[in-house]
N, C-alpha and C. Protein backbone atom coordinates (compact mmCIF):
# COMPACT_ATOMS: atom_id res chain seq x y z
N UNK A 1 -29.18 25.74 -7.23
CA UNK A 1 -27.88 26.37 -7.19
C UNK A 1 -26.90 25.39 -6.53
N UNK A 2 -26.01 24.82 -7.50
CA UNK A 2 -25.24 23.67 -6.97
C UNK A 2 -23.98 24.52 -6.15
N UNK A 3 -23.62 24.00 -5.25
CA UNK A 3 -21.83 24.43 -4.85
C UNK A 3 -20.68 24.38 -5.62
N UNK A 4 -20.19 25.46 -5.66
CA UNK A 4 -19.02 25.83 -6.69
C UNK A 4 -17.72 26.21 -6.15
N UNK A 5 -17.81 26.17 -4.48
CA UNK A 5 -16.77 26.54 -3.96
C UNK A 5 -16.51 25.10 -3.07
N UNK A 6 -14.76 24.83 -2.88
CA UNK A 6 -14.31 24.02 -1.94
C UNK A 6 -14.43 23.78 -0.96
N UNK A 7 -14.67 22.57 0.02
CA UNK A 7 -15.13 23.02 1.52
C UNK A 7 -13.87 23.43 2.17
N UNK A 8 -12.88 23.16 1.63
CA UNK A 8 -11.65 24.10 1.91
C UNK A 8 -11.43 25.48 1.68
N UNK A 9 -12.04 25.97 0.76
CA UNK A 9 -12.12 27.70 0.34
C UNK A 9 -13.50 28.20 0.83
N UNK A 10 -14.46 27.12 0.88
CA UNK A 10 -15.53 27.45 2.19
C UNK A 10 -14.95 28.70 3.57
N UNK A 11 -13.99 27.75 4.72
CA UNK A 11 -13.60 27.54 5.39
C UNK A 11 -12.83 28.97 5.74
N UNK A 12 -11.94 28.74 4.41
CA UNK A 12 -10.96 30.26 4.06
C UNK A 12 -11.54 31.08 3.94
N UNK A 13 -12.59 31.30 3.03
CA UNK A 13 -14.02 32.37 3.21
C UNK A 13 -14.53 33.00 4.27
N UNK A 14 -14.86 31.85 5.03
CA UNK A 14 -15.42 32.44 5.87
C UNK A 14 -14.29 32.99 7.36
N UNK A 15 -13.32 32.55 7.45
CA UNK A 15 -12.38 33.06 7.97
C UNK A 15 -11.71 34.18 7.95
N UNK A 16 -11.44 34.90 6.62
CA UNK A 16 -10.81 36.14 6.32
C UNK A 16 -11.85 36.62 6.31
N UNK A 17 -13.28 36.55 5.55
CA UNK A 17 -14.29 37.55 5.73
C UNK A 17 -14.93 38.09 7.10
N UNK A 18 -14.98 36.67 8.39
CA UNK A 18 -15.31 37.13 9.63
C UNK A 18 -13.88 38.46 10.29
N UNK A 19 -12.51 37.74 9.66
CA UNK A 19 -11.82 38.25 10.41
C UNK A 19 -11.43 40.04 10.00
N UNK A 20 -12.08 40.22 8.57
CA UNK A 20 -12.22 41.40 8.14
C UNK A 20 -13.13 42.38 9.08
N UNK A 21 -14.34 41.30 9.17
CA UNK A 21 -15.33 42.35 9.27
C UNK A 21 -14.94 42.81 11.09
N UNK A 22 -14.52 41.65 11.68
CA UNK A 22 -13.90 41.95 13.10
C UNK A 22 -13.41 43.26 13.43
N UNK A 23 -12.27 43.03 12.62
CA UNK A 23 -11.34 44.29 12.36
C UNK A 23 -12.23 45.66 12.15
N UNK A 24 -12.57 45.66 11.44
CA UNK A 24 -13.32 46.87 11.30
C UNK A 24 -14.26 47.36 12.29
N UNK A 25 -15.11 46.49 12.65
CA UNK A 25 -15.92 46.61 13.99
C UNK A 25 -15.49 47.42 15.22
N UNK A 26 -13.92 46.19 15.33
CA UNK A 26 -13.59 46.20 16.90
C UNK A 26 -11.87 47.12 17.13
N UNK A 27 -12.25 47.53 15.81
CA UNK A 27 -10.83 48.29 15.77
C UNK A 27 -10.70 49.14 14.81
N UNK A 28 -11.93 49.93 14.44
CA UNK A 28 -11.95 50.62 13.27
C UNK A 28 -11.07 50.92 12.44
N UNK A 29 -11.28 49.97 11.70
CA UNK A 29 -10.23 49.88 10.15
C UNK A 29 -10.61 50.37 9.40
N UNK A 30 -10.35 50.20 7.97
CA UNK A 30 -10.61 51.09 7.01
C UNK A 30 -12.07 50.91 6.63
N UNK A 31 -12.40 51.94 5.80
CA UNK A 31 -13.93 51.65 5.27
C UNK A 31 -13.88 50.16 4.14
N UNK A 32 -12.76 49.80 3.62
CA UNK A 32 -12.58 48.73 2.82
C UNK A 32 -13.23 47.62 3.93
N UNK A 33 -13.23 47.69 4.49
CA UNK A 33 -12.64 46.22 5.79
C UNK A 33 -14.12 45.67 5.79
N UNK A 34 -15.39 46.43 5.00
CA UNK A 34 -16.55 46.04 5.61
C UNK A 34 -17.06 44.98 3.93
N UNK A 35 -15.85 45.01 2.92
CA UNK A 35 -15.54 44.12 1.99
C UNK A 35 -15.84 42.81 2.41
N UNK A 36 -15.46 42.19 3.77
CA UNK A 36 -15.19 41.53 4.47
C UNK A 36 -16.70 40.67 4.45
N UNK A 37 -17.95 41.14 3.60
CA UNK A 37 -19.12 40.67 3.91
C UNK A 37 -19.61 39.35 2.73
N UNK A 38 -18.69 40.03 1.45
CA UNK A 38 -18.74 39.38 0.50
C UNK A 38 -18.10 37.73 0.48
N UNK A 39 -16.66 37.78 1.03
CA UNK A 39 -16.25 36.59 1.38
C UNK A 39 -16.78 35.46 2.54
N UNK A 40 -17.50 36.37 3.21
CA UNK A 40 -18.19 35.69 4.92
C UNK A 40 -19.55 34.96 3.51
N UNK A 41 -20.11 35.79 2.93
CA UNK A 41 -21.63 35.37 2.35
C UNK A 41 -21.44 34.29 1.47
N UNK A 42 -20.21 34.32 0.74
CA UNK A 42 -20.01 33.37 -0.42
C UNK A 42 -19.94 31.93 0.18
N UNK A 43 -19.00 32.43 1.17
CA UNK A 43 -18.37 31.46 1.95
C UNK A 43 -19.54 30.02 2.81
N UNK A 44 -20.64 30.84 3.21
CA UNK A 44 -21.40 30.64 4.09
C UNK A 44 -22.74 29.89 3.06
N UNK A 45 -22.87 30.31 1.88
CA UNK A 45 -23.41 29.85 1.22
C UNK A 45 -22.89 28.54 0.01
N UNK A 46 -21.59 28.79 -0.11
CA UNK A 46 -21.14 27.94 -1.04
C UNK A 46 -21.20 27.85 -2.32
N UNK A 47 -21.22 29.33 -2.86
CA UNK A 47 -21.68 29.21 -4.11
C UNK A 47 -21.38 30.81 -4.40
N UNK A 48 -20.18 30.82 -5.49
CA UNK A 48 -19.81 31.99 -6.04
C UNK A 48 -19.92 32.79 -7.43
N UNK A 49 -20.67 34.16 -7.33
CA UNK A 49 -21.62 33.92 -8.95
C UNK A 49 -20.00 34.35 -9.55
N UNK A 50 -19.31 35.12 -9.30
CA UNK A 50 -18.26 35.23 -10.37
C UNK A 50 -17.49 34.15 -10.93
N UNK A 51 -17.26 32.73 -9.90
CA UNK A 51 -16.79 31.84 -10.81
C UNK A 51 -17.31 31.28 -12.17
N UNK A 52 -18.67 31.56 -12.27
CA UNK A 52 -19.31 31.10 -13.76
C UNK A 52 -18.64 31.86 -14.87
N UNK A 53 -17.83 32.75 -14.54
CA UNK A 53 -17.30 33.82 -15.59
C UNK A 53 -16.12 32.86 -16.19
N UNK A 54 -15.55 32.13 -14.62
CA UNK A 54 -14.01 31.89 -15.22
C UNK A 54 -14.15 30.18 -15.16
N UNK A 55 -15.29 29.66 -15.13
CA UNK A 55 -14.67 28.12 -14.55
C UNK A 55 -16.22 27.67 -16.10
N UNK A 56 -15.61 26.53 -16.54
CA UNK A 56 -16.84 26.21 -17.63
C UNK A 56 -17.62 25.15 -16.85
C-alpha cells in the first residue's frame, strides 16, 4: 500500500482530526466531532482509500 497522501495533507490530517476529536472529548461537541477519527487515521497512515475513486 503505497502513500497517496501529501506530507503536507499528512500534517493537515492529522491536525484537524486530533483537533476534532479534542473538541469533542474535552468540550463535548457534537456527536459529528468523533468524525474527527477518520482524518487523524488517514492522516497517520498515509494512505486514503477514497482517493483511488478520484485520482488515476
Amino acid at each position: 500500500m503505497a502513500n497517496n497522501i501529501s506530507q503536507f495533507e499528512r500534517y493537515l490530517r492529522v491536525i484537524v482530526g486530533a483537533g476534532l476529536l479534542l473538541w469533542t472529548l474535552f468540550f463535548q461537541g457534537a456527536a459529528w466531532g468523533w468524525l474527527g477519527v477518520i482524518p487523524l487515521a488517514t492522516g497517520l497512515i498515509g494512505w486514503c482509500p477514497v482517493y483511488l475513486l478520484f485520482r488515476k
